[in-house]
Protein backbone atom coordinates (compact mmCIF):
# COMPACT_ATOMS: atom_id res chain seq x y z
CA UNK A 1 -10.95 21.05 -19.62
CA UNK A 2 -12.30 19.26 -22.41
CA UNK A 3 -11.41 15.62 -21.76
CA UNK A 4 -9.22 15.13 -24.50
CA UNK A 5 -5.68 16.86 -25.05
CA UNK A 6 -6.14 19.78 -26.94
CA UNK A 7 -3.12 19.00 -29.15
CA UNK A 8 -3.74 15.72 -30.53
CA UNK A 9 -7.47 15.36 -29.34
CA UNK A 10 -6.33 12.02 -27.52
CA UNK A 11 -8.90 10.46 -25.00
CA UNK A 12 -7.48 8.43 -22.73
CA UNK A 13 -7.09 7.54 -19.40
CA UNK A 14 -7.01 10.34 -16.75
CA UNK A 15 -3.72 9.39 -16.02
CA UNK A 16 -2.44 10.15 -19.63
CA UNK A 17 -3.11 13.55 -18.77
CA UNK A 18 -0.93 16.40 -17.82
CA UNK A 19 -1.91 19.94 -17.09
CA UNK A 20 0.21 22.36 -18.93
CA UNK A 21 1.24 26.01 -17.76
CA UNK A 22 1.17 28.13 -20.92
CA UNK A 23 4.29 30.38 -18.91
CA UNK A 24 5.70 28.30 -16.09
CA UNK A 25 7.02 31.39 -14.69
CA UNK A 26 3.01 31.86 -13.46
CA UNK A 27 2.97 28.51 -12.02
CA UNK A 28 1.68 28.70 -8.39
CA UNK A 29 2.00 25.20 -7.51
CA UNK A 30 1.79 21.88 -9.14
CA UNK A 31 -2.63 21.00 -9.40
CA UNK A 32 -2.00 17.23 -9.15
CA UNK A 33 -0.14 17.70 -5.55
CA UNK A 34 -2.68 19.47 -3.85
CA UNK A 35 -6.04 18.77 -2.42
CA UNK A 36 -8.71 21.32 -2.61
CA UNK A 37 -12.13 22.38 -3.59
CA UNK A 38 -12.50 23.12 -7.02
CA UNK A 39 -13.34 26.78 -6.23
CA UNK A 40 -9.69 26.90 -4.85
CA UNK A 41 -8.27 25.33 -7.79
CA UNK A 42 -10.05 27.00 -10.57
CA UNK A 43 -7.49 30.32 -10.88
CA UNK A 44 -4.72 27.91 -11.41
CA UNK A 45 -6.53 25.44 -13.69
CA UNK A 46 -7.46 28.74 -15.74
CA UNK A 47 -3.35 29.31 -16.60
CA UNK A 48 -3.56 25.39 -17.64
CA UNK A 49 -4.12 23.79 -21.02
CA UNK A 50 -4.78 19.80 -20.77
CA UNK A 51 -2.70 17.93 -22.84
CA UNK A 52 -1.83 14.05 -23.11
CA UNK A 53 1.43 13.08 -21.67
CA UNK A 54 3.40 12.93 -25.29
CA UNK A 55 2.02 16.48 -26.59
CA UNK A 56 3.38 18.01 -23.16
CA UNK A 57 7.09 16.52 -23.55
CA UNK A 58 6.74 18.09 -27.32
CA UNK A 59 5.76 21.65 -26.10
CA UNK A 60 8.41 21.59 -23.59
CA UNK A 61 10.42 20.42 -26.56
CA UNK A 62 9.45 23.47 -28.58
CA UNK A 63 7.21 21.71 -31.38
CA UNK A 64 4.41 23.22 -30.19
CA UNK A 65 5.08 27.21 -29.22
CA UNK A 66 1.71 28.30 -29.82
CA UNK A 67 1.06 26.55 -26.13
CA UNK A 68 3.39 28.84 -24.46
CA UNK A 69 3.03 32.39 -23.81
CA UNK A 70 7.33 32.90 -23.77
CA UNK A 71 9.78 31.25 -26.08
CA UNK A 72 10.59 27.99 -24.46
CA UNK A 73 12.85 26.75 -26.69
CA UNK A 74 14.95 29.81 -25.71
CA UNK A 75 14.35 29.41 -22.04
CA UNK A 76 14.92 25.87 -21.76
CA UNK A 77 17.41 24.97 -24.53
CA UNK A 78 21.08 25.69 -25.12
CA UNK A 79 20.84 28.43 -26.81
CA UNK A 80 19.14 30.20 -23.97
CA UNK A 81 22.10 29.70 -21.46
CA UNK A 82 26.02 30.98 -22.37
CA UNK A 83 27.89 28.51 -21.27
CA UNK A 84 31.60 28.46 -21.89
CA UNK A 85 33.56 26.60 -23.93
CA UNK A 86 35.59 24.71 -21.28
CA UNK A 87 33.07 23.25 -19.48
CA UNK A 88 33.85 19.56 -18.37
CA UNK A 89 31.85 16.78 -19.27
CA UNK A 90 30.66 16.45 -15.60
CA UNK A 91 29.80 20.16 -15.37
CA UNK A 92 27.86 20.45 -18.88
CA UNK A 93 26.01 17.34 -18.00
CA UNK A 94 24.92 18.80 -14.18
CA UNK A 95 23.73 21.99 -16.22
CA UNK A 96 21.87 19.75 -18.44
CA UNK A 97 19.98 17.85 -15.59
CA UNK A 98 19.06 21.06 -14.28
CA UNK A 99 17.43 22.56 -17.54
CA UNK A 100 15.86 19.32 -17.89
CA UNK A 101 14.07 19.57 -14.05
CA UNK A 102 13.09 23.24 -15.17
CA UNK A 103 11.44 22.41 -18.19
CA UNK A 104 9.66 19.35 -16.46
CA UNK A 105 8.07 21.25 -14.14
């Protein structure tokens, strides 16, 4: 996949390295949690971009949208959700944790 992170051309560690989904919503299953031969892997890996740990937190952040094939920053931020007004602290920051576990993953 290159060996360095296609953003920042970082080379590193292996462990600095994530493999980013350009659409989540294709995501079949997380690479790093499954054992397999390569053959196996390879239609997966193909959806995948590798990027260095920082660059991946900034696509997810949305300073990077040319690595994503849908608007993240609409599907993961604020903006995407409408959330009323009267939320309580409690409930706006369980929503929060949960858009934060989507756009991890």
């Amino acid at each position: 996949m290159g060996g360095k992170c296609a953003i920042c051309k970082y080379v590193g560690f292996p462990s600095t390295y994530d493999l980013h989904h350009y659409d989540p919503r294709t995501k079949g299953y997380s690479i790093s949690q499954r054992v397999a031969k390569f053959e196996k892997l390879l239609p997966e890996l193909e959806k995948c971009v590798l990027l260095c740990c920082r660059c991946h937190r900034e696509v997810h952040e949305g300073l990077h949208p040319e690595y994503l094939t849908f608007d993240s920053t609409e599907a993961f931020g604020w903006e995407y959700f409408d959330l009323p007004n009267d939320l309580s602290f409690e409930e706006e920051a369980e929503v929060n944790e949960v858009v934060n576990q989507v756009a991890e993953s």
